[in-house]
PDB file of N, CA and C in Angstrom:
ATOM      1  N   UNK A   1      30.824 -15.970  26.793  1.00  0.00           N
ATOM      2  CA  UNK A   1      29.458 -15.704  26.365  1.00  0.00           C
ATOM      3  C   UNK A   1      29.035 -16.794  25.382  1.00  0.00           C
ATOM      4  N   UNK A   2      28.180 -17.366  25.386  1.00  0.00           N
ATOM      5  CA  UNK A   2      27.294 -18.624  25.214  1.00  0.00           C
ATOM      6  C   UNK A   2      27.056 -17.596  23.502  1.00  0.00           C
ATOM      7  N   UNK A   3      26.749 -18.315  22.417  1.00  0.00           N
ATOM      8  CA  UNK A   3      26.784 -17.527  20.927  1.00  0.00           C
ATOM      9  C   UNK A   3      24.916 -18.160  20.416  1.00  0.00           C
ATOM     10  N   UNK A   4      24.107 -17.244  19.977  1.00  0.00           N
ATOM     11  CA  UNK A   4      22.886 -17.110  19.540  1.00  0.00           C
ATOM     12  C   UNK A   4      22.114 -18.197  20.860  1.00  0.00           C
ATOM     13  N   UNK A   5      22.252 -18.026  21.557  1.00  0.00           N
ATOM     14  CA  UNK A   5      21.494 -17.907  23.194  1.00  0.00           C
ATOM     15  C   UNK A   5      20.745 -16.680  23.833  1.00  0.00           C
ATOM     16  N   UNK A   6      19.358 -17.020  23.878  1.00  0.00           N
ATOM     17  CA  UNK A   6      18.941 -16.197  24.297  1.00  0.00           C
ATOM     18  C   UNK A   6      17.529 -16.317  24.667  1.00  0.00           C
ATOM     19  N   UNK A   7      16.578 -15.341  25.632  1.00  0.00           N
ATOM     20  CA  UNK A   7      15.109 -16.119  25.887  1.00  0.00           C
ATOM     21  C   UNK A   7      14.796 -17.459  24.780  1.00  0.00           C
ATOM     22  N   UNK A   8      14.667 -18.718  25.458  1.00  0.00           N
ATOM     23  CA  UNK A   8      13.771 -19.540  24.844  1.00  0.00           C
ATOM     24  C   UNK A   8      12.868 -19.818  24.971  1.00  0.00           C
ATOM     25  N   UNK A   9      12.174 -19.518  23.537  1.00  0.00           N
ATOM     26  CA  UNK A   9      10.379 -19.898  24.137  1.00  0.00           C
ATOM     27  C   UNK A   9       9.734 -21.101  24.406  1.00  0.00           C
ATOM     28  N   UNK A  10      10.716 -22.268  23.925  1.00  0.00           N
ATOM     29  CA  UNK A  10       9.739 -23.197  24.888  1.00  0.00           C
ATOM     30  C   UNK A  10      10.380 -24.052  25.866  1.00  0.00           C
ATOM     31  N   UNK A  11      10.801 -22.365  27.180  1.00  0.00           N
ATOM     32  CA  UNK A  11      10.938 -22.851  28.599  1.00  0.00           C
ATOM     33  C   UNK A  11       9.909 -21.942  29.250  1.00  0.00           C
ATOM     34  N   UNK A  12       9.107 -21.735  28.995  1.00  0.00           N
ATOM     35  CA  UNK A  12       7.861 -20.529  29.431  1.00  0.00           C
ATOM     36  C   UNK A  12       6.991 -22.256  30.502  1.00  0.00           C
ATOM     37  N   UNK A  13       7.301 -21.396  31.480  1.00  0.00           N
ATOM     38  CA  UNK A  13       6.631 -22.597  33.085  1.00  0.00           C
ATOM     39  C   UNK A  13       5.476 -21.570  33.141  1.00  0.00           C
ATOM     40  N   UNK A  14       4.993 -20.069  33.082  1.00  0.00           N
ATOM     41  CA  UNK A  14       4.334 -19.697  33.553  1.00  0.00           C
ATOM     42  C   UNK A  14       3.017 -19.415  32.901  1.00  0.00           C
ATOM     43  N   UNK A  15       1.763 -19.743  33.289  1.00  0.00           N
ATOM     44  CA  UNK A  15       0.899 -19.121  31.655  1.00  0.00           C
ATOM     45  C   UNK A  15       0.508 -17.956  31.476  1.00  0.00           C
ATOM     46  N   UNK A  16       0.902 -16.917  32.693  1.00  0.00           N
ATOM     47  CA  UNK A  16       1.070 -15.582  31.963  1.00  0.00           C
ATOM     48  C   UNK A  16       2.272 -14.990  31.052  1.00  0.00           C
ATOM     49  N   UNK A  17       3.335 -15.980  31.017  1.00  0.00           N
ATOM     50  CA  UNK A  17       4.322 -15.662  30.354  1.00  0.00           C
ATOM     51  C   UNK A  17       3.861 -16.276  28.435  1.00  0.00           C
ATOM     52  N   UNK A  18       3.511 -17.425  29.074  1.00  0.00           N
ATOM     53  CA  UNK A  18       2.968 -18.107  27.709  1.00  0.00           C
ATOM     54  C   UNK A  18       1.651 -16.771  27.352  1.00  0.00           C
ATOM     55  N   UNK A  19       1.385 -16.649  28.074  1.00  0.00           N
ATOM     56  CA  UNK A  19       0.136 -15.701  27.146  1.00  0.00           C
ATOM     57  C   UNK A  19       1.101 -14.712  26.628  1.00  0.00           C
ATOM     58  N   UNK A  20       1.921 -13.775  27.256  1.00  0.00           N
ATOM     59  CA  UNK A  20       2.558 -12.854  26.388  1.00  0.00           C
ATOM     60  C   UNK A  20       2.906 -13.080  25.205  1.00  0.00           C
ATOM     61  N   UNK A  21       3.590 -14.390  25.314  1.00  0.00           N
ATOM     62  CA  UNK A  21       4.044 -14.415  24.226  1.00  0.00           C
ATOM     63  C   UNK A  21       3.312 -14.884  22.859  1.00  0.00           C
ATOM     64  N   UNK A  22       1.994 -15.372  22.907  1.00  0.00           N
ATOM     65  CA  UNK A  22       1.271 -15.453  22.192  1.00  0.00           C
ATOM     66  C   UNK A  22       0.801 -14.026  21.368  1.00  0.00           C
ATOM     67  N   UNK A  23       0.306 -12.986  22.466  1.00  0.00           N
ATOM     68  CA  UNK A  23       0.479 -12.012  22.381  1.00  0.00           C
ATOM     69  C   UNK A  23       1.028 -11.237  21.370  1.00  0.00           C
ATOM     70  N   UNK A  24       2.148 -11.639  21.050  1.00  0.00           N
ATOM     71  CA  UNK A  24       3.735 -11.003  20.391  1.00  0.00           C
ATOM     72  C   UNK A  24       3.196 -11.505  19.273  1.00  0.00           C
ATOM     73  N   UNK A  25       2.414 -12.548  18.708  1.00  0.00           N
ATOM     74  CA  UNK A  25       2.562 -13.027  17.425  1.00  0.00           C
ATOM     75  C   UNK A  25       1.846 -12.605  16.698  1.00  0.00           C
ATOM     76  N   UNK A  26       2.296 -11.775  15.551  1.00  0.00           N
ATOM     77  CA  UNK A  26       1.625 -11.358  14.313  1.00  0.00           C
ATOM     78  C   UNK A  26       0.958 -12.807  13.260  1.00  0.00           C
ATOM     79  N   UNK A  27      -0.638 -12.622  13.597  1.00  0.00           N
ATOM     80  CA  UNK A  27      -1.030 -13.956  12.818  1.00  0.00           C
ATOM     81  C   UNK A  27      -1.192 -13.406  11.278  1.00  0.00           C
ATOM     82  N   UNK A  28      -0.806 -12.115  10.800  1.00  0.00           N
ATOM     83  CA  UNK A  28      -0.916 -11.921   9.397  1.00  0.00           C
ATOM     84  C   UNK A  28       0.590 -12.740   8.884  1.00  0.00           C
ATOM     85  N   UNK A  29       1.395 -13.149   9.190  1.00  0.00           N
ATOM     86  CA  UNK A  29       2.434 -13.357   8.812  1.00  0.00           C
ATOM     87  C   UNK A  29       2.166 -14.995   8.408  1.00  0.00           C
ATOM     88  N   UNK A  30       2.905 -15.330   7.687  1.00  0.00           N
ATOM     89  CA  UNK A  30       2.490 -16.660   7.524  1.00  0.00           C
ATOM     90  C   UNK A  30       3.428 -17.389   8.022  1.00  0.00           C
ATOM     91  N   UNK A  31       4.817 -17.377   8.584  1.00  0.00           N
ATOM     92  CA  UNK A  31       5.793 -18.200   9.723  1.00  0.00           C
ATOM     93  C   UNK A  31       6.611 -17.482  10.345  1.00  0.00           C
ATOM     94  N   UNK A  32       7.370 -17.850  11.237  1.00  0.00           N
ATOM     95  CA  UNK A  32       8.522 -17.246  12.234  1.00  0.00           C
ATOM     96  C   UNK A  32       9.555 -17.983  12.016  1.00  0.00           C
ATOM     97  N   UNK A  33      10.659 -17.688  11.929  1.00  0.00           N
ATOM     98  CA  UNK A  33      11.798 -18.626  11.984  1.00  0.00           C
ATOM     99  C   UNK A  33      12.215 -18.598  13.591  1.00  0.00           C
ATOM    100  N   UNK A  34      12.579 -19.597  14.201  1.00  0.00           N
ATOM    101  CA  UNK A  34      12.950 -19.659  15.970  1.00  0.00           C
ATOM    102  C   UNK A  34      13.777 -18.470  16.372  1.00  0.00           C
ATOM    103  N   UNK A  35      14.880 -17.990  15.478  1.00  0.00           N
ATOM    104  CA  UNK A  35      15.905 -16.909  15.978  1.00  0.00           C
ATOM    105  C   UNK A  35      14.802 -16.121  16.159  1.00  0.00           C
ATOM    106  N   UNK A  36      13.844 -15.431  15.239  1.00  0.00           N
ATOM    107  CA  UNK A  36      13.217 -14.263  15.291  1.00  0.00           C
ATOM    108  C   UNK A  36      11.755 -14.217  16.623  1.00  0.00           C
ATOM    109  N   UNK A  37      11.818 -15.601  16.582  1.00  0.00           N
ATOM    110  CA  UNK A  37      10.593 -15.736  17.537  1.00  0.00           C
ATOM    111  C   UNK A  37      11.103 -15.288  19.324  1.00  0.00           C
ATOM    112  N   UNK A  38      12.417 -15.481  18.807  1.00  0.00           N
ATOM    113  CA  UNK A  38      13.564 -15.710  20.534  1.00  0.00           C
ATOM    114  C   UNK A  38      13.898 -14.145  20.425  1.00  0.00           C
ATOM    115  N   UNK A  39      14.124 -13.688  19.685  1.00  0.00           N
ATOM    116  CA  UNK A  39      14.397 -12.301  19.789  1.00  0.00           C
ATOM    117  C   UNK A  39      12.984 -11.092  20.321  1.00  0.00           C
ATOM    118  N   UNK A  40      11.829 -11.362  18.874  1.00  0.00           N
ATOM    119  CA  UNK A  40      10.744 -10.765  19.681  1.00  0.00           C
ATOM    120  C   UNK A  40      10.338 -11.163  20.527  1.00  0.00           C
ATOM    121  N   UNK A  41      10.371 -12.326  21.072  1.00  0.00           N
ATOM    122  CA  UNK A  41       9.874 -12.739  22.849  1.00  0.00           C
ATOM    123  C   UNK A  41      10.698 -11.395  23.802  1.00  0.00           C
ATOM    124  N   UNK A  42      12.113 -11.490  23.719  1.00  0.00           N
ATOM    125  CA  UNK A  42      13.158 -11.223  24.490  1.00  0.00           C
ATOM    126  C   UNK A  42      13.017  -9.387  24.430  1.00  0.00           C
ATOM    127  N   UNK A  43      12.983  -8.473  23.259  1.00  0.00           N
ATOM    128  CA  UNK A  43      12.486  -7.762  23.233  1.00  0.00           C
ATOM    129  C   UNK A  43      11.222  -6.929  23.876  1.00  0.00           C
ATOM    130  N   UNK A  44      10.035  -7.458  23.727  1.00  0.00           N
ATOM    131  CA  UNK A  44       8.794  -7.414  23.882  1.00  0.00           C
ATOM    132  C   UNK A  44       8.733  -7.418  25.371  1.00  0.00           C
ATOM    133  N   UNK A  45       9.475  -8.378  26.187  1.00  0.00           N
ATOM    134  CA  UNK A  45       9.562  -8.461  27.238  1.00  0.00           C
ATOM    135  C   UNK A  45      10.320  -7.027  28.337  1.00  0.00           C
ATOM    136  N   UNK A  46      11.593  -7.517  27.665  1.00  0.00           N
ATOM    137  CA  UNK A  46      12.253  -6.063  27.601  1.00  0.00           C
ATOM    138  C   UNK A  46      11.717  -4.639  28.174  1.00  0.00           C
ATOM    139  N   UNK A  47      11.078  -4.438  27.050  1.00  0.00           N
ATOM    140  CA  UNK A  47      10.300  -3.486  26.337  1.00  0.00           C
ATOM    141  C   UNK A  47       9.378  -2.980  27.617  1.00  0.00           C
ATOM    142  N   UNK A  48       8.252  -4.126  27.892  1.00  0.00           N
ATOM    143  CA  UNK A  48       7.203  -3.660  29.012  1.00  0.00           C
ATOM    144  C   UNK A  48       7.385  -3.959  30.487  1.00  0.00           C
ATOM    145  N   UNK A  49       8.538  -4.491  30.763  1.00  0.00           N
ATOM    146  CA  UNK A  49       9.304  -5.181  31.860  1.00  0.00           C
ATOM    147  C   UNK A  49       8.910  -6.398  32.445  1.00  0.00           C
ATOM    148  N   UNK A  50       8.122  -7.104  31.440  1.00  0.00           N
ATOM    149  CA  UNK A  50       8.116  -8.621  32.222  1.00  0.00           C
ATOM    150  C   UNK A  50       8.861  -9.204  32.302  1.00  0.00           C
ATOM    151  N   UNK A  51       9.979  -8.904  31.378  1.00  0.00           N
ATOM    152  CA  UNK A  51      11.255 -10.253  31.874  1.00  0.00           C
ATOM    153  C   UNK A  51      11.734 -10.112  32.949  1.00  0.00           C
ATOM    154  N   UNK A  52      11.627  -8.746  33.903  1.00  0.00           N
ATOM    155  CA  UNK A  52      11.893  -8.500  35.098  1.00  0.00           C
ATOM    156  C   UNK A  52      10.952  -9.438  35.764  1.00  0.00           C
ATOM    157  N   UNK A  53       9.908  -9.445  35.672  1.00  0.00           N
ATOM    158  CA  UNK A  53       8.850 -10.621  36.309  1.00  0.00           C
ATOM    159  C   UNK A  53       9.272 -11.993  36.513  1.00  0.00           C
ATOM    160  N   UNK A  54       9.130 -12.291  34.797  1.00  0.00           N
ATOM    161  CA  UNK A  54       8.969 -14.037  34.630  1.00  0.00           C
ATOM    162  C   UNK A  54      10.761 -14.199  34.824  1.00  0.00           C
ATOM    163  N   UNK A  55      11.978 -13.535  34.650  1.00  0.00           N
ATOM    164  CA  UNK A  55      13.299 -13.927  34.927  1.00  0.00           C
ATOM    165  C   UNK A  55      13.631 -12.979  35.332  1.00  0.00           C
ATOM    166  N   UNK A  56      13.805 -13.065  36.445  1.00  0.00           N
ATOM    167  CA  UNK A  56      14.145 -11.486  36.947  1.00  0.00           C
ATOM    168  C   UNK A  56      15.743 -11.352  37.452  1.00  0.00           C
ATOM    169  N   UNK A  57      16.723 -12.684  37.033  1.00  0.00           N
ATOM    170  CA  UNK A  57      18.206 -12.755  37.193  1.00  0.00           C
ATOM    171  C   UNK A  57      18.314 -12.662  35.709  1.00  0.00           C
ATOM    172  N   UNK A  58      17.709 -12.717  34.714  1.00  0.00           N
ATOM    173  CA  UNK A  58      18.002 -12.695  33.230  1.00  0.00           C
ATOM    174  C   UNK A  58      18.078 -11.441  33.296  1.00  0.00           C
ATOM    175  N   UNK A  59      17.181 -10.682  33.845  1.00  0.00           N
ATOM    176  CA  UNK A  59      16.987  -9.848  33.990  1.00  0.00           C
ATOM    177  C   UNK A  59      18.075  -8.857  34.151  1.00  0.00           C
ATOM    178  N   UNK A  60      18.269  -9.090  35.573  1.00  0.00           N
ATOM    179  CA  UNK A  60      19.178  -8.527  36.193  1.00  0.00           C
ATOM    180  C   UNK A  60      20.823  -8.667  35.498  1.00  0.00           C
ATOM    181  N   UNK A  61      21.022  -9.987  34.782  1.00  0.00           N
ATOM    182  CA  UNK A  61      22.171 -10.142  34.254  1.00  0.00           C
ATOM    183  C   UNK A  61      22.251  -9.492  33.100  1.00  0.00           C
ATOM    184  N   UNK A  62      21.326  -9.161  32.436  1.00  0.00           N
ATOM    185  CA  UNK A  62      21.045  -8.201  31.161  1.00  0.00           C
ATOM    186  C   UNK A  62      21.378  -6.624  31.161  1.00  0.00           C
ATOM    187  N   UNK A  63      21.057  -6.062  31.844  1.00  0.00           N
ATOM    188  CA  UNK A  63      21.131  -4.535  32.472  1.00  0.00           C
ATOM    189  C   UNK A  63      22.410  -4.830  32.457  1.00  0.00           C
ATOM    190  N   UNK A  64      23.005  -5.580  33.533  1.00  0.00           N
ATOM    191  CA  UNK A  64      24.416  -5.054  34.194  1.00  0.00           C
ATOM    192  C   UNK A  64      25.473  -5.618  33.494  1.00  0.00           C
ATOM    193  N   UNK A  65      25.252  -6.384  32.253  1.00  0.00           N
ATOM    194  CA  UNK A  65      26.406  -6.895  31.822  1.00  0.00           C
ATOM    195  C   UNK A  65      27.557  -6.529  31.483  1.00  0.00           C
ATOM    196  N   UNK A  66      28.522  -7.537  31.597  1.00  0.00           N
ATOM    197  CA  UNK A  66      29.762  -6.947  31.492  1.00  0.00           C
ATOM    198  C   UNK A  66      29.943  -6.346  30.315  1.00  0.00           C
ATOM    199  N   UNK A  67      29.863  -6.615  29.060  1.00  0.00           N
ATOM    200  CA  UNK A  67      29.351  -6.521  27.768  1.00  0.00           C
ATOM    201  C   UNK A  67      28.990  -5.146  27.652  1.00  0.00           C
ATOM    202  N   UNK A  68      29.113  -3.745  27.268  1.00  0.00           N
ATOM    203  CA  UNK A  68      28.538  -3.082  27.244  1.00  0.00           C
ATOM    204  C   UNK A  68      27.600  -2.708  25.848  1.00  0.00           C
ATOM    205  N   UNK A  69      27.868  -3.506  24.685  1.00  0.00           N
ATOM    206  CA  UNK A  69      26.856  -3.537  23.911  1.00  0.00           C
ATOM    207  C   UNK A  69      25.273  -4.449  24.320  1.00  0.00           C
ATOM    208  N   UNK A  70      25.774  -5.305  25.207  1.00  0.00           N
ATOM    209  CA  UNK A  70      24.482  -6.161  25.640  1.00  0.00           C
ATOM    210  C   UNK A  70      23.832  -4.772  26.347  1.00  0.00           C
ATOM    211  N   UNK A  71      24.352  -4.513  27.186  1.00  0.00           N
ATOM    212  CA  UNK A  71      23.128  -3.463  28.324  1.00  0.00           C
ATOM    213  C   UNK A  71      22.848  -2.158  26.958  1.00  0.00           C
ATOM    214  N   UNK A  72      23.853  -1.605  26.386  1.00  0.00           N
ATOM    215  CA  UNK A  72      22.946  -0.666  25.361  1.00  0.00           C
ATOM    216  C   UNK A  72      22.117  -1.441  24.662  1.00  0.00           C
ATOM    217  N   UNK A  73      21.401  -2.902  23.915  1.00  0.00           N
ATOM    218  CA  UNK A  73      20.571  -3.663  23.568  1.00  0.00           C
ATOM    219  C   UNK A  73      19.734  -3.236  24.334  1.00  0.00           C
ATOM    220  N   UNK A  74      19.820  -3.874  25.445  1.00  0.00           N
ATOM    221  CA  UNK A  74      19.210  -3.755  26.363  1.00  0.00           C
ATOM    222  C   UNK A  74      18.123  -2.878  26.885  1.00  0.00           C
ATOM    223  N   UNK A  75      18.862  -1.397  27.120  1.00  0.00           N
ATOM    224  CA  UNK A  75      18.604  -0.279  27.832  1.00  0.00           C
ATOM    225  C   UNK A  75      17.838   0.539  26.536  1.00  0.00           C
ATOM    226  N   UNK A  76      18.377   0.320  24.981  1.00  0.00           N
ATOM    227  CA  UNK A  76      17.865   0.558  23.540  1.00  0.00           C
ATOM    228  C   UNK A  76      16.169  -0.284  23.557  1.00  0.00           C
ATOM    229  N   UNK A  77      16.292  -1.410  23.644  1.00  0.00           N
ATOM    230  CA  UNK A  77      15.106  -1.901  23.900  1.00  0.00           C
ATOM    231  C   UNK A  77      13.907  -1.452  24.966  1.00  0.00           C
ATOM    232  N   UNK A  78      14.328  -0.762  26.122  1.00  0.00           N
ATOM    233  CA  UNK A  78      13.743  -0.505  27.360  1.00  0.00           C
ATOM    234  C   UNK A  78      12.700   0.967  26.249  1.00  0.00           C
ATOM    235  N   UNK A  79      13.711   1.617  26.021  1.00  0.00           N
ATOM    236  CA  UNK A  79      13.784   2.783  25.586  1.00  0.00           C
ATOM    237  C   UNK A  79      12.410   3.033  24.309  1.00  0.00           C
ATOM    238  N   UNK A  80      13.148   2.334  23.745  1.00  0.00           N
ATOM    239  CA  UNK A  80      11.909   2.038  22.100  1.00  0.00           C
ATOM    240  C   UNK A  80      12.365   0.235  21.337  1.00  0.00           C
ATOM    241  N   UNK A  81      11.225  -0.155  21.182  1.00  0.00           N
ATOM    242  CA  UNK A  81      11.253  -1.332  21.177  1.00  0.00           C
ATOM    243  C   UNK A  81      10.782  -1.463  19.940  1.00  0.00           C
ATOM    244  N   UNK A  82      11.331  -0.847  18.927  1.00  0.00           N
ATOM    245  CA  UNK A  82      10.907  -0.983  17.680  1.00  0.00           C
ATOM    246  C   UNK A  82      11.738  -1.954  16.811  1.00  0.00           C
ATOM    247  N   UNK A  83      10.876  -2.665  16.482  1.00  0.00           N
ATOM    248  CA  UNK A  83      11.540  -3.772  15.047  1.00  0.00           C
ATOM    249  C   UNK A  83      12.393  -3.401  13.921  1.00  0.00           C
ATOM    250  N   UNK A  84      12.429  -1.978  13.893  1.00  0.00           N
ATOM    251  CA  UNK A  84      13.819  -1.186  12.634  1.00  0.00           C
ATOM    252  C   UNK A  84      14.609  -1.612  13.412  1.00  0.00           C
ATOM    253  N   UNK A  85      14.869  -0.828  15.098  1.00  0.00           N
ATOM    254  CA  UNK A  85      15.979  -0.493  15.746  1.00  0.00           C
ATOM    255  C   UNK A  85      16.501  -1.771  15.492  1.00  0.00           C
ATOM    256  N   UNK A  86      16.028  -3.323  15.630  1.00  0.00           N
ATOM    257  CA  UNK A  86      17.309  -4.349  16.085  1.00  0.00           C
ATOM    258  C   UNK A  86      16.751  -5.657  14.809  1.00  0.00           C
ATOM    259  N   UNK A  87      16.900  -5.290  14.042  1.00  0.00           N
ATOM    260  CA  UNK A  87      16.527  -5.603  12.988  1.00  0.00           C
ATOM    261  C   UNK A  87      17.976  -6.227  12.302  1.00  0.00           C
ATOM    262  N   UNK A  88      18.317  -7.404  12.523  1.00  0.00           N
ATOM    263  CA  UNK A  88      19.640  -8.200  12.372  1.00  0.00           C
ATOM    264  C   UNK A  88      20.307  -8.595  13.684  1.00  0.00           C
ATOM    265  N   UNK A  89      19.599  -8.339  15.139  1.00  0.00           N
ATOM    266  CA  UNK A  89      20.568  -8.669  16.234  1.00  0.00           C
ATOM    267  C   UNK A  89      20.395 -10.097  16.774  1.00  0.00           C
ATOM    268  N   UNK A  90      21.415 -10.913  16.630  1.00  0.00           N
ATOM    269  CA  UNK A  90      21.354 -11.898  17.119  1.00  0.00           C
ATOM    270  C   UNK A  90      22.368 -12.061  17.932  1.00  0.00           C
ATOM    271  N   UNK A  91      22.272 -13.295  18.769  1.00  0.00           N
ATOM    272  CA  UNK A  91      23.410 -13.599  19.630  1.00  0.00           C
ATOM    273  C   UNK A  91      23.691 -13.065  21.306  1.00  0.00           C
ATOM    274  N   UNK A  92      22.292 -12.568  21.491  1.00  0.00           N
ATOM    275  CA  UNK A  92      21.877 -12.668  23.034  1.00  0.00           C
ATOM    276  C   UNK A  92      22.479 -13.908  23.917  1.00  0.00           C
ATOM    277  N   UNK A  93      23.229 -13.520  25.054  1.00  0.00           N
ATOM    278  CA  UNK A  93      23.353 -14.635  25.795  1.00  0.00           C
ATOM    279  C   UNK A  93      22.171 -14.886  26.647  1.00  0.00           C
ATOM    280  N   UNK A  94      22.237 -16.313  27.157  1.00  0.00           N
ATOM    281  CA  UNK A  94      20.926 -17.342  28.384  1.00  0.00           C
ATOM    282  C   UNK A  94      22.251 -16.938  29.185  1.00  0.00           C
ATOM    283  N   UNK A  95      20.977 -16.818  30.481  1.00  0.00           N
ATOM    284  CA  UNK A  95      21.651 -16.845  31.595  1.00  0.00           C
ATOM    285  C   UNK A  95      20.532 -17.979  32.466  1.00  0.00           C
TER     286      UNK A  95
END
């Protein structure tokens, strides 16, 4: 497993994907650090099932991983996609 890998946002080919993720961004905040920007992308996505869309083998490799803390992430995220719940998780693998 590949270590703090995970959705990167600037491999977005699609511009409905790029719009989501614009989307995602709280403009009251005054910056993002990249981990957190890669996480709420990856989340958010998660969450409403576009990553099934825009990566739909990320996708698929996410759910079924061997890993069974990745798919509870995962399946936790599907579930409620709240910013308490994963609030320190880093280290998503790219597939």
């Amino acid at each position: 497993m590949l270590k703090n890998k995970y959705h990167l946002p600037h491999n977005s080919v699609r511009i409905d994907e790029f719009n989501h993720m614009l989307k995602c961004i709280d403009l009251s905040k005054e910056f993002y650090l990249y981990e957190d920007l890669r996480l709420l992308f990856l989340k958010s996505q998660i969450a409403d099932g576009s990553l099934r869309i825009f990566h739909k083998q990320y996708d698929t490799n996410l759910s079924n991983h061997d890993n069974s803390s990745i798919r509870r992430l995962y399946n936790t995220c599907k579930i409620n996609p709240s910013e308490k719940k994963f609030a320190g998780v880093t280290g998503l693998p790219i597939y």
